[in-house]
PDB file of N, CA and C in Angstrom:
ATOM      1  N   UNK A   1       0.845  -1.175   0.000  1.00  0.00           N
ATOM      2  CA  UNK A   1       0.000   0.000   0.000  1.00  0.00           C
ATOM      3  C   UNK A   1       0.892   1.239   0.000  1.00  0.00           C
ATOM      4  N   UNK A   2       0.493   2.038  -1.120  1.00  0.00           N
ATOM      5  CA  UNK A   2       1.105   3.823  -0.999  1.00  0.00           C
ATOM      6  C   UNK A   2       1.032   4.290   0.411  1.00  0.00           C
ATOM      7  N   UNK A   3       1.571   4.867   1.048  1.00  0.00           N
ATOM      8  CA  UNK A   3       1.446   6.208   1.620  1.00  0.00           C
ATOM      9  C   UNK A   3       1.179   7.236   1.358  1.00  0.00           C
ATOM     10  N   UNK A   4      -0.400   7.852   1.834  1.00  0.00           N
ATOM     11  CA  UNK A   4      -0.798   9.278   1.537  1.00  0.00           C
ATOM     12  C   UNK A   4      -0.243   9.750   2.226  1.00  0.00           C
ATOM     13  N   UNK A   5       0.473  10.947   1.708  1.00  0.00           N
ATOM     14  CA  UNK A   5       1.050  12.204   2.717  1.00  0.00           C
ATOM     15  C   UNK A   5       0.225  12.762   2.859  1.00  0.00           C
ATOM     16  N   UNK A   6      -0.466  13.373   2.398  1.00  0.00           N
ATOM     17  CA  UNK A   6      -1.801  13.962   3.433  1.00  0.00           C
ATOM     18  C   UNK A   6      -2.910  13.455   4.553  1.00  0.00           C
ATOM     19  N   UNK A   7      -2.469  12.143   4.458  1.00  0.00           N
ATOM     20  CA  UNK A   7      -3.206  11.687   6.099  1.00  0.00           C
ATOM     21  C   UNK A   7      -1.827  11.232   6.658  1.00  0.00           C
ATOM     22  N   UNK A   8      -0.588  10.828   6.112  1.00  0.00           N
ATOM     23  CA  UNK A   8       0.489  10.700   7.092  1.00  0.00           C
ATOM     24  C   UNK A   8       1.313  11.231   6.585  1.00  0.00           C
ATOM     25  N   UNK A   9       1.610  12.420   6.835  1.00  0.00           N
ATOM     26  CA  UNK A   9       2.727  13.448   6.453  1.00  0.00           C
ATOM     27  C   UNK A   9       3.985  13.094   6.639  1.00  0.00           C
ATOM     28  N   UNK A  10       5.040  13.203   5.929  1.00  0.00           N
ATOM     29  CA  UNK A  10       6.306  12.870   5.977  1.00  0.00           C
ATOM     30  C   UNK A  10       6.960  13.788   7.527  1.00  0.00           C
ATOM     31  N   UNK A  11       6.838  13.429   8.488  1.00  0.00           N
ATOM     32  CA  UNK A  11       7.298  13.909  10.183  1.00  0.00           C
ATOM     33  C   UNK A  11       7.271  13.037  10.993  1.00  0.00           C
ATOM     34  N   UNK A  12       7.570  13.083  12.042  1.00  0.00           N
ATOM     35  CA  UNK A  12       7.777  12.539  13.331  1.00  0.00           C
ATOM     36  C   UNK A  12       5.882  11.453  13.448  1.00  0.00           C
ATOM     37  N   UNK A  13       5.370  12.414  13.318  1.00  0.00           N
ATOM     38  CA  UNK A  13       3.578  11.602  13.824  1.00  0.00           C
ATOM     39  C   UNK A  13       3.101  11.137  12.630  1.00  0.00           C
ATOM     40  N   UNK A  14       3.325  11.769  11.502  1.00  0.00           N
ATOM     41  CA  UNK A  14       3.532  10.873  10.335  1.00  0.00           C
ATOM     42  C   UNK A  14       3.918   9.317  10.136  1.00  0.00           C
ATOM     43  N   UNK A  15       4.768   9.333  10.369  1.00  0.00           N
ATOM     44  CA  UNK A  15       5.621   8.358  10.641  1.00  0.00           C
ATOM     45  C   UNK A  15       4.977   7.242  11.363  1.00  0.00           C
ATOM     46  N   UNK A  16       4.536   7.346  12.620  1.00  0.00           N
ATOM     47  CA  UNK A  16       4.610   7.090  13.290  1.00  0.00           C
ATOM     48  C   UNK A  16       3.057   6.010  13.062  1.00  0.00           C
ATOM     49  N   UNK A  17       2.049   7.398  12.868  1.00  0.00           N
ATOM     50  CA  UNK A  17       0.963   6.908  12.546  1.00  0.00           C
ATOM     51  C   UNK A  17       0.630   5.556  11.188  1.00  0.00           C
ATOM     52  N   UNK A  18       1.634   6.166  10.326  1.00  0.00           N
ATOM     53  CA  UNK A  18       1.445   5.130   9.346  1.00  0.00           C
ATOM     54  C   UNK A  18       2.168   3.952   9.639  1.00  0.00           C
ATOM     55  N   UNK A  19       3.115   3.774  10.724  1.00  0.00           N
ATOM     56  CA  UNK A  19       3.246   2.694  11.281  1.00  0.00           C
ATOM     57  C   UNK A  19       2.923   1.332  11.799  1.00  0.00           C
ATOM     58  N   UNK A  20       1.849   2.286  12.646  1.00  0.00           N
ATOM     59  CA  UNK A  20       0.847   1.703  13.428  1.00  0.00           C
ATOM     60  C   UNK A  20       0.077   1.599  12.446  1.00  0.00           C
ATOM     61  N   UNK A  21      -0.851   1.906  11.336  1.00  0.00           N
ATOM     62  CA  UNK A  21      -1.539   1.636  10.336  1.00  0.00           C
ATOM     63  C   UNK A  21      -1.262   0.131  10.048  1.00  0.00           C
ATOM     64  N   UNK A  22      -0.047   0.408   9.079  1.00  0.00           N
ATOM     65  CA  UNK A  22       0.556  -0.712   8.789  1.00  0.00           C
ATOM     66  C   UNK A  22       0.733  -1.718   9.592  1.00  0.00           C
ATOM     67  N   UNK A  23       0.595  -1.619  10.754  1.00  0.00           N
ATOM     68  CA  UNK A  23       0.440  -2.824  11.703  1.00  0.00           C
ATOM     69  C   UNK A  23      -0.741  -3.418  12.004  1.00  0.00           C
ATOM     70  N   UNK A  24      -1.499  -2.920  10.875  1.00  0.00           N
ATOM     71  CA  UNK A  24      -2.842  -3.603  11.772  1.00  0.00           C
ATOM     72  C   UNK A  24      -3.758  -2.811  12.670  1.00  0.00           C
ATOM     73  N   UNK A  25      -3.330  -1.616  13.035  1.00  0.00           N
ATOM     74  CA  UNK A  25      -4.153  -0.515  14.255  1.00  0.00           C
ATOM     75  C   UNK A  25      -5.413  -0.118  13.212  1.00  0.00           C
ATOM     76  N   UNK A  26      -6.537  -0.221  14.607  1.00  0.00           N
ATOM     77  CA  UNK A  26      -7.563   0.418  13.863  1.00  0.00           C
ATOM     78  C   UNK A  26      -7.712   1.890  14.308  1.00  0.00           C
ATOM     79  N   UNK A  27      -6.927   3.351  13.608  1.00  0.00           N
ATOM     80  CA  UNK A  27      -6.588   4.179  14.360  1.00  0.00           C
ATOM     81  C   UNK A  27      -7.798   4.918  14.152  1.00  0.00           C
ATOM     82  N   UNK A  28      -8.819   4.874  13.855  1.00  0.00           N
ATOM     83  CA  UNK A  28     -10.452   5.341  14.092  1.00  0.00           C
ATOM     84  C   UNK A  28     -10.698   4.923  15.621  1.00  0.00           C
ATOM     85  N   UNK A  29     -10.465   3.653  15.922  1.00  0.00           N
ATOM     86  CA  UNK A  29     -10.589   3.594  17.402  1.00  0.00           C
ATOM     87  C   UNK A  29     -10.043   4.485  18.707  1.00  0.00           C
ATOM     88  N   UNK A  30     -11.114   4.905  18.934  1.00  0.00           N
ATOM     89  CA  UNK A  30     -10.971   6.383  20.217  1.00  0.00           C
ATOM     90  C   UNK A  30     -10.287   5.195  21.567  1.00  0.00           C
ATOM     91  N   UNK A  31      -8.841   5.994  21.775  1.00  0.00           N
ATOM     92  CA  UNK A  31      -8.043   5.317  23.050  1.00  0.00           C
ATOM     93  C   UNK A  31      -7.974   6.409  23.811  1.00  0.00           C
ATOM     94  N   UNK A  32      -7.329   5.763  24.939  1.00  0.00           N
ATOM     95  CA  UNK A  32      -5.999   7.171  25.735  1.00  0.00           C
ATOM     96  C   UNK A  32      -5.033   6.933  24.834  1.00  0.00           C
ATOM     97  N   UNK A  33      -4.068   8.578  24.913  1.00  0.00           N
ATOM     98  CA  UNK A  33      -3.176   8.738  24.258  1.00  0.00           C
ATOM     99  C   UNK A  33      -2.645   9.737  25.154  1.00  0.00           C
ATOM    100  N   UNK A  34      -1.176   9.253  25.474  1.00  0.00           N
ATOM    101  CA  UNK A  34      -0.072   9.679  26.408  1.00  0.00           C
ATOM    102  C   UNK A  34       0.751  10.931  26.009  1.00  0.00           C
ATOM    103  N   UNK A  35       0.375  12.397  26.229  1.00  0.00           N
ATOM    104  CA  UNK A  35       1.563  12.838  25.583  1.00  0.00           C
ATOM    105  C   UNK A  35       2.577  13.724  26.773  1.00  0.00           C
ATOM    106  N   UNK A  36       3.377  13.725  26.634  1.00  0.00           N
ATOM    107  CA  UNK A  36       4.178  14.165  27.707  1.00  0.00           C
ATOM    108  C   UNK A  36       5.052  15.391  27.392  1.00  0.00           C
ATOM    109  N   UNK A  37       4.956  16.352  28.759  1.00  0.00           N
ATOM    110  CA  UNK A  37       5.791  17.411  28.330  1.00  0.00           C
ATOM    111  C   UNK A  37       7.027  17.176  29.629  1.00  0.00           C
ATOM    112  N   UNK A  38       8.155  17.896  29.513  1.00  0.00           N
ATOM    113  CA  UNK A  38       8.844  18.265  30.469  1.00  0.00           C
ATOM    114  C   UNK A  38       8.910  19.731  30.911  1.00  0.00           C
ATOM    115  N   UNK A  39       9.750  19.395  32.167  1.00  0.00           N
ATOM    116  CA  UNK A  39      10.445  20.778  32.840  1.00  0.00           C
ATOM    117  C   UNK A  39      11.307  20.658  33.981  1.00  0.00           C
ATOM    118  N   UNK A  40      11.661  21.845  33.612  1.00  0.00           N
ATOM    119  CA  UNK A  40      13.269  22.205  34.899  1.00  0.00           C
ATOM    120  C   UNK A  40      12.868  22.127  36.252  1.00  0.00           C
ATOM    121  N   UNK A  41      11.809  22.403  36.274  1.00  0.00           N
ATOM    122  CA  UNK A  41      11.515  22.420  38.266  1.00  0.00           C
ATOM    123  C   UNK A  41       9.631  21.507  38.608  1.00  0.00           C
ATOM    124  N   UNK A  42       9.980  20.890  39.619  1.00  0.00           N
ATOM    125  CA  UNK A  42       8.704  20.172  40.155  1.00  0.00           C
ATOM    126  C   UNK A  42       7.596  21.393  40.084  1.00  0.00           C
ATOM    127  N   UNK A  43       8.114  22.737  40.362  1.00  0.00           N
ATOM    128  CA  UNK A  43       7.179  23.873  40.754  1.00  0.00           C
ATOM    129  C   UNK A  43       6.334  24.101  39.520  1.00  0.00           C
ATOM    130  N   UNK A  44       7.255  24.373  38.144  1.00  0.00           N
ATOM    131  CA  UNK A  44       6.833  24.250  37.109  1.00  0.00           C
ATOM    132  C   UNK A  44       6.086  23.665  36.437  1.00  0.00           C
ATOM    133  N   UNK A  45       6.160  22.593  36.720  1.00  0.00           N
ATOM    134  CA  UNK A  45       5.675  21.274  35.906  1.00  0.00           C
ATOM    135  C   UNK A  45       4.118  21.438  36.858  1.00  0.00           C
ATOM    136  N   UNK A  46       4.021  21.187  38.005  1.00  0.00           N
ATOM    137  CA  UNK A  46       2.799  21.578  38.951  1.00  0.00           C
ATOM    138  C   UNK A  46       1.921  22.605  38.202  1.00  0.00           C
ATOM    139  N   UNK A  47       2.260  23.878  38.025  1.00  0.00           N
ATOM    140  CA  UNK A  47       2.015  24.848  37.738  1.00  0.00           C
ATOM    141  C   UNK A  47       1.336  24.632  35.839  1.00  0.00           C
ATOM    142  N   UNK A  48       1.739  24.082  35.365  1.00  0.00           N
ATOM    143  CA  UNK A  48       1.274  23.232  34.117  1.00  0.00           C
ATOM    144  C   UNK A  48       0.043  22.506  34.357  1.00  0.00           C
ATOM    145  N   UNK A  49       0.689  21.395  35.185  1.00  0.00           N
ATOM    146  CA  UNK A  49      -0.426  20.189  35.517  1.00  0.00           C
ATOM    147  C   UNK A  49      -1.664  21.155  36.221  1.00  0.00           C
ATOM    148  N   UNK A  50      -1.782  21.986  36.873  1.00  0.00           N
ATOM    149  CA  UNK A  50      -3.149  22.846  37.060  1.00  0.00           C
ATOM    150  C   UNK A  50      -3.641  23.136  36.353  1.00  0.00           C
ATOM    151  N   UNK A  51      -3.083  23.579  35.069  1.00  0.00           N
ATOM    152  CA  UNK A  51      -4.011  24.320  34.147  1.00  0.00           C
ATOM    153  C   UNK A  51      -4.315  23.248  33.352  1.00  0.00           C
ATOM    154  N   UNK A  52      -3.465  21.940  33.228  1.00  0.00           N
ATOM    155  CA  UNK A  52      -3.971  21.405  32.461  1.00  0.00           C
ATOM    156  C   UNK A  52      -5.765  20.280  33.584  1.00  0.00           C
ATOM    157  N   UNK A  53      -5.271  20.453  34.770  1.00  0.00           N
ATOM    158  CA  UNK A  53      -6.368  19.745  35.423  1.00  0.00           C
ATOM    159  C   UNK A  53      -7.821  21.093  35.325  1.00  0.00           C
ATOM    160  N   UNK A  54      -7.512  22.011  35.481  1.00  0.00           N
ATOM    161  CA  UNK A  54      -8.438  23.056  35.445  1.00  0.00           C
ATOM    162  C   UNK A  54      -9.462  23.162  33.938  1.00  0.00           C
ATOM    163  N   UNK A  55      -8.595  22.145  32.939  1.00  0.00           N
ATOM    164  CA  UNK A  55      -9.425  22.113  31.689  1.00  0.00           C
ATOM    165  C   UNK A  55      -9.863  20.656  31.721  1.00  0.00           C
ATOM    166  N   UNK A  56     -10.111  20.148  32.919  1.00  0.00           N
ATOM    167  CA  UNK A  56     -10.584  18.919  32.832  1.00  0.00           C
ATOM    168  C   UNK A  56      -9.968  17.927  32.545  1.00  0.00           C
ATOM    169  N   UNK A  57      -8.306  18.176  32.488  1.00  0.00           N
ATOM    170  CA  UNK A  57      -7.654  16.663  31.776  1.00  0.00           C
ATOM    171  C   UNK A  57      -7.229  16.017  32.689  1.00  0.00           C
ATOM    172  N   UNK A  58      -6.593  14.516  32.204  1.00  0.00           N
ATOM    173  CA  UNK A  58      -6.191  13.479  33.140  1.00  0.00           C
ATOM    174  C   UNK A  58      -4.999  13.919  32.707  1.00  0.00           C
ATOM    175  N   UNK A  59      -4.313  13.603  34.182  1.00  0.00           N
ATOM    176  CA  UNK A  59      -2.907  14.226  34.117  1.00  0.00           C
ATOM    177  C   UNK A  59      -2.093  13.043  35.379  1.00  0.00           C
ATOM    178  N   UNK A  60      -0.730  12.847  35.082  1.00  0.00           N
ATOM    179  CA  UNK A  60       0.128  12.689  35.529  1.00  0.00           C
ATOM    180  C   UNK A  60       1.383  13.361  35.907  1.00  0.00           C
ATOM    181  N   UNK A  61       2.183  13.288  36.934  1.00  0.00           N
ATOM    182  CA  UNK A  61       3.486  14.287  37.516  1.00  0.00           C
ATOM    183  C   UNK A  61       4.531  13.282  37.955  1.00  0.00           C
ATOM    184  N   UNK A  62       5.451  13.344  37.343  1.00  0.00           N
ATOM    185  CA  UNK A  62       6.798  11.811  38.170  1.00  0.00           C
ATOM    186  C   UNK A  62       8.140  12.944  37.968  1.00  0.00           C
ATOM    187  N   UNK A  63       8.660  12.219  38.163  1.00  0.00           N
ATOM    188  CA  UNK A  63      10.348  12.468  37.643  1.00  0.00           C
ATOM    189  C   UNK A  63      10.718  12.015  36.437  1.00  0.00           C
ATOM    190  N   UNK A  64      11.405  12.597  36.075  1.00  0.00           N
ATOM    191  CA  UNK A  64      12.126  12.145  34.351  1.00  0.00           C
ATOM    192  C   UNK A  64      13.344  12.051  34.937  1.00  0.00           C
ATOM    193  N   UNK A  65      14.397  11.023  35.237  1.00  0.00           N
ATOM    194  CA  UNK A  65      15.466  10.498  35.539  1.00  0.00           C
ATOM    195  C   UNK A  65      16.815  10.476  33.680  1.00  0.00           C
ATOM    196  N   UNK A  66      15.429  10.584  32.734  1.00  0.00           N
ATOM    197  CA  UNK A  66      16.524  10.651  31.446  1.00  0.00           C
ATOM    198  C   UNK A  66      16.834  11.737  31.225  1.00  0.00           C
ATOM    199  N   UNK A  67      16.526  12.908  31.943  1.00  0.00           N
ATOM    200  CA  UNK A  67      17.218  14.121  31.425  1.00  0.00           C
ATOM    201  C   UNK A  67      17.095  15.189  32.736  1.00  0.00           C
ATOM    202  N   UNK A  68      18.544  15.656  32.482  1.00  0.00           N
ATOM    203  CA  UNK A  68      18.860  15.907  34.017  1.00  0.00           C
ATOM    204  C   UNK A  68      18.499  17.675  33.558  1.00  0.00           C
ATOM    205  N   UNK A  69      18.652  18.173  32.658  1.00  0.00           N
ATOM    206  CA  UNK A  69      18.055  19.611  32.672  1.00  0.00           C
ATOM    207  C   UNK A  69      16.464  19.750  32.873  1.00  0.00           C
ATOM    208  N   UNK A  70      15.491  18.455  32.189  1.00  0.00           N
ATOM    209  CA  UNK A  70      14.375  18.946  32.768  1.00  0.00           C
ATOM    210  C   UNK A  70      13.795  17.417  32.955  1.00  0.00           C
ATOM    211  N   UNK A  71      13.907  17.448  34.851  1.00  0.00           N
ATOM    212  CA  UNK A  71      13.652  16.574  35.218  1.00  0.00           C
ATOM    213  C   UNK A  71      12.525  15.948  35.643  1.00  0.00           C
ATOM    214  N   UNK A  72      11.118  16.752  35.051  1.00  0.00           N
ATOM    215  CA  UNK A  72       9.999  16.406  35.683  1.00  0.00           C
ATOM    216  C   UNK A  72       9.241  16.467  34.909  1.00  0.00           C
ATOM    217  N   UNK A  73       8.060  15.519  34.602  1.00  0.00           N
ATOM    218  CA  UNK A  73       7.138  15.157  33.329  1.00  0.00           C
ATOM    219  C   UNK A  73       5.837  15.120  33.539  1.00  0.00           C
ATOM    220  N   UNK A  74       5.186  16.115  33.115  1.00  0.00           N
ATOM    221  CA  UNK A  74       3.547  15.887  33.232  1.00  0.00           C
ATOM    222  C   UNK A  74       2.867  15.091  32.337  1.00  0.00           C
ATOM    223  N   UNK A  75       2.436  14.405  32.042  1.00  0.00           N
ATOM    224  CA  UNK A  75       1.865  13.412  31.448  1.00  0.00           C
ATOM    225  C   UNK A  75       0.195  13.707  30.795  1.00  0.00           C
ATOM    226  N   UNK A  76      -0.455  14.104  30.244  1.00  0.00           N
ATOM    227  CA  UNK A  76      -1.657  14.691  30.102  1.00  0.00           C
ATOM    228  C   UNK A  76      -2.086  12.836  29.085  1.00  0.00           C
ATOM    229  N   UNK A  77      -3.639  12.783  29.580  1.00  0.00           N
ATOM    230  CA  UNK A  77      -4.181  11.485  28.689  1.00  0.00           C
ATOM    231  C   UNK A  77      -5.317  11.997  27.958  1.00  0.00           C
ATOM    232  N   UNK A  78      -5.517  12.323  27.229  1.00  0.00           N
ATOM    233  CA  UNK A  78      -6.473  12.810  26.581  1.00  0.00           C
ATOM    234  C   UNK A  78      -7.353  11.702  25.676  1.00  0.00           C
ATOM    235  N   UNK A  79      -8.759  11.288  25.082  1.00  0.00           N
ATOM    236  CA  UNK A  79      -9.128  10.446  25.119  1.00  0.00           C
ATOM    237  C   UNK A  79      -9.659  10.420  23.429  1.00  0.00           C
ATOM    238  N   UNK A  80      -8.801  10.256  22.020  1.00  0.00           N
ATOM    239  CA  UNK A  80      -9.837  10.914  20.807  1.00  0.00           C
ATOM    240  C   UNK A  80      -8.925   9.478  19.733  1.00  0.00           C
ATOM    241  N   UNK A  81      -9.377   9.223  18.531  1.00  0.00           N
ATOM    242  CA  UNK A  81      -9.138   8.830  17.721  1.00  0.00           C
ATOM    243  C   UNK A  81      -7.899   9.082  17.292  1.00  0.00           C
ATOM    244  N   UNK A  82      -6.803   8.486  16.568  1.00  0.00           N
ATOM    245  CA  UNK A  82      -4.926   8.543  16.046  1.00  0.00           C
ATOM    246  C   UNK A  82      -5.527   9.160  15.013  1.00  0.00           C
ATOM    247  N   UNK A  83      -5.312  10.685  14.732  1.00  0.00           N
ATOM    248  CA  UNK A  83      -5.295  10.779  13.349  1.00  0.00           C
ATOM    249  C   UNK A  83      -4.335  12.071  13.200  1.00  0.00           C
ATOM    250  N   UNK A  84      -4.125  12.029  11.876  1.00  0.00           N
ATOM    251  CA  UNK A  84      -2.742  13.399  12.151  1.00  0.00           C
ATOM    252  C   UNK A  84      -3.460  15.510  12.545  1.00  0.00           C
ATOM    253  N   UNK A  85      -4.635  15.049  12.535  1.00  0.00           N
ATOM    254  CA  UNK A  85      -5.089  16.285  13.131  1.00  0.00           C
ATOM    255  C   UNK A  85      -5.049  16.212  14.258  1.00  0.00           C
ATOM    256  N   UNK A  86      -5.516  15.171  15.109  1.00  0.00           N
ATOM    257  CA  UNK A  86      -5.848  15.499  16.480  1.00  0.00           C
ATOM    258  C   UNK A  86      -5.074  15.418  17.283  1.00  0.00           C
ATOM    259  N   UNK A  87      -3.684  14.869  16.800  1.00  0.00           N
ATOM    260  CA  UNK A  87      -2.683  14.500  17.076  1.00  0.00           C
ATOM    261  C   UNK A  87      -1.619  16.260  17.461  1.00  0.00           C
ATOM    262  N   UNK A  88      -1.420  16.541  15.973  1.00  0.00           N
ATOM    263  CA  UNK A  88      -1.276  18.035  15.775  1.00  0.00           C
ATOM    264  C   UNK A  88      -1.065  18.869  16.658  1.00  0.00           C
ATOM    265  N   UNK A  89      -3.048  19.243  16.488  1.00  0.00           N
ATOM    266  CA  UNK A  89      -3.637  20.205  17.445  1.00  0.00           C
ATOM    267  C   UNK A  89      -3.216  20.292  18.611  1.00  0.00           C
ATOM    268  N   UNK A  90      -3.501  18.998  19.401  1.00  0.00           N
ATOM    269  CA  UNK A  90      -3.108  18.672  20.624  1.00  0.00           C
ATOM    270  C   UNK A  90      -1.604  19.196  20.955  1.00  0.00           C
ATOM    271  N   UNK A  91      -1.039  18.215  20.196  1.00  0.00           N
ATOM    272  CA  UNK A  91       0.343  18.672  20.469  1.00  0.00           C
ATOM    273  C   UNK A  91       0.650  20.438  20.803  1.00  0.00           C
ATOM    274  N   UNK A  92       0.259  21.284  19.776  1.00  0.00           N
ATOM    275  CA  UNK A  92       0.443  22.321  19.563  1.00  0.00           C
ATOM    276  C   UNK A  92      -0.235  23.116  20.569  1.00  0.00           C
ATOM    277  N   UNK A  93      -1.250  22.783  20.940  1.00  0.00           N
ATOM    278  CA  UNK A  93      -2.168  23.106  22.592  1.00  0.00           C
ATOM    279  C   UNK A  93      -1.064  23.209  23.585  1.00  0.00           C
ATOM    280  N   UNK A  94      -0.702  21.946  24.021  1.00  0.00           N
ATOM    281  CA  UNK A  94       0.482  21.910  25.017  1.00  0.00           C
ATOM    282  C   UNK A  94       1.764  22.396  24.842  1.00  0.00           C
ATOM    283  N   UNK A  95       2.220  22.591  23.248  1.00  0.00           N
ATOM    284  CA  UNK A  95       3.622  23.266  23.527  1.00  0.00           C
ATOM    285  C   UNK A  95       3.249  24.848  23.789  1.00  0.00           C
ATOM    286  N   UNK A  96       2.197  25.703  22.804  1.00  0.00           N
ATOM    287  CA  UNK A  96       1.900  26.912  23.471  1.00  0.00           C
ATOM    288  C   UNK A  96       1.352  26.932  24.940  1.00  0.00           C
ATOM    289  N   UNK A  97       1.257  26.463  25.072  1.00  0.00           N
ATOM    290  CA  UNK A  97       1.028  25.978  26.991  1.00  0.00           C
ATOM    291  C   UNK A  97       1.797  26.230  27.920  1.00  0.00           C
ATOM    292  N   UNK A  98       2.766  25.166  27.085  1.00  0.00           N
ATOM    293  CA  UNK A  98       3.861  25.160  28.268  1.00  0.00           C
ATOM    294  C   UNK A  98       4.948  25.822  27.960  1.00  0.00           C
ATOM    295  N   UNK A  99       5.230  26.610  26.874  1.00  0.00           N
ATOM    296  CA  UNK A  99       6.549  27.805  26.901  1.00  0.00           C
ATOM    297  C   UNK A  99       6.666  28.468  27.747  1.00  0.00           C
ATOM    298  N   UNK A 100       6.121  29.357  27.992  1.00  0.00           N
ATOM    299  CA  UNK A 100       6.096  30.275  29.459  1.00  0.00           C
ATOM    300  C   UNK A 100       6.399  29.590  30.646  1.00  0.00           C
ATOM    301  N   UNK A 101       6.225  28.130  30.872  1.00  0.00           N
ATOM    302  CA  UNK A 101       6.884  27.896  31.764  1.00  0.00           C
ATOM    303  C   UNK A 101       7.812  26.832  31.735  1.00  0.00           C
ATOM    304  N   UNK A 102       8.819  26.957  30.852  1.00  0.00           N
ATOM    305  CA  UNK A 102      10.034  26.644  29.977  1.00  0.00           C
ATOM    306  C   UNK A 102       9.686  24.694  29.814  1.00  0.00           C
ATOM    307  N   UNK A 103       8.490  24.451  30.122  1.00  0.00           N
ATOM    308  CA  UNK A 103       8.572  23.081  29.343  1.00  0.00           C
ATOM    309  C   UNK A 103       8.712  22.703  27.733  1.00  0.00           C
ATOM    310  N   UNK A 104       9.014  21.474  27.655  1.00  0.00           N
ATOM    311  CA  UNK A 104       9.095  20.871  26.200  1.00  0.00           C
ATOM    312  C   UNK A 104       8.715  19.912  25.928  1.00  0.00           C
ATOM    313  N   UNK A 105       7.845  20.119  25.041  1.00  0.00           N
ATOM    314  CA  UNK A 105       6.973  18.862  24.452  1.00  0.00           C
ATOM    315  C   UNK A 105       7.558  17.835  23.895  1.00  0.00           C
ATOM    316  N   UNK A 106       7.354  16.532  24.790  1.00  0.00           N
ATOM    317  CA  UNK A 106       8.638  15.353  24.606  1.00  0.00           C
ATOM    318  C   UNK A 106       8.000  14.073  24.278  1.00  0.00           C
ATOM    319  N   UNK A 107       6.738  14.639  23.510  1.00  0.00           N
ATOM    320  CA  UNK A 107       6.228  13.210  22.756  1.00  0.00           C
ATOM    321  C   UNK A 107       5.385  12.436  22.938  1.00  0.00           C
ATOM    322  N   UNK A 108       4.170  11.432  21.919  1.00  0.00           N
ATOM    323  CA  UNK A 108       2.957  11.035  22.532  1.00  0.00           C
ATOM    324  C   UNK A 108       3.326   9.290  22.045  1.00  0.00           C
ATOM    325  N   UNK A 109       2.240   8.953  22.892  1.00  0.00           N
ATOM    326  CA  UNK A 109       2.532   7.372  23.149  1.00  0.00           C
ATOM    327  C   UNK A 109       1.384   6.655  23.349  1.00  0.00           C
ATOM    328  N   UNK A 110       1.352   5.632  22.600  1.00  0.00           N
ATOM    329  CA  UNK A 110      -0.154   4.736  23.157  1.00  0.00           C
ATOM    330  C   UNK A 110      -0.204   3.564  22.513  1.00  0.00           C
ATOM    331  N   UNK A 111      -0.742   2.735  23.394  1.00  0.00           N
ATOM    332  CA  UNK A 111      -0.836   1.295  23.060  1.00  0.00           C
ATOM    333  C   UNK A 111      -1.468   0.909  21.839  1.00  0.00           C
TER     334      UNK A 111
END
């Protein structure tokens, strides 16, 4: 089978998505989907995870032990269909999010 670049764009979630395609995923099926940001201080990352709990999301807070400049990871689960929009959006939600309080958007994950 071709690859449409316009439902899997040649990038990182691109990629990724047509992966999982190719494996068999039925990515119409609405999951959790893991995406995680970092930051330099527990205070920070807190300060994130509020606003992101204040919009109703499921959220997680641990330590990130793989990177010693920003050692703390909020975890947001948000609950919608794999597709390269919602994927996107999302993403792009949380990195304008979290600039101001020097996090970095470090990637989404799901079973």
């Amino acid at each position: 089978m071709d690859r449409n670049v316009t439902i899997f764009p040649n990038d990182t979630t691109g990629d990724t998505l047509w992966q999982m395609q190719q494996a068999g995923d039925d990515l119409d099926k609405t999951r959790e989907i893991e995406f995680s940001v970092l930051f330099p201080s527990h205070a920070l990352a807190l300060q994130f995870g509020q606003l992101l709990l204040e919009n109703s999301q499921k959220i997680s807070c641990t330590a990130f032990y793989e990177n010693e400049e920003l050692p703390w990871e909020i975890t947001a689960y948000p609950e919608m269909s794999l597709n390269y929009d919602n994927i996107s959006a999302y993403q792009e939600l949380l990195e304008t999010s979290c600039a101001a309080l020097q996090g970095k958007f470090d990637g989404f994950y799901c079973l």
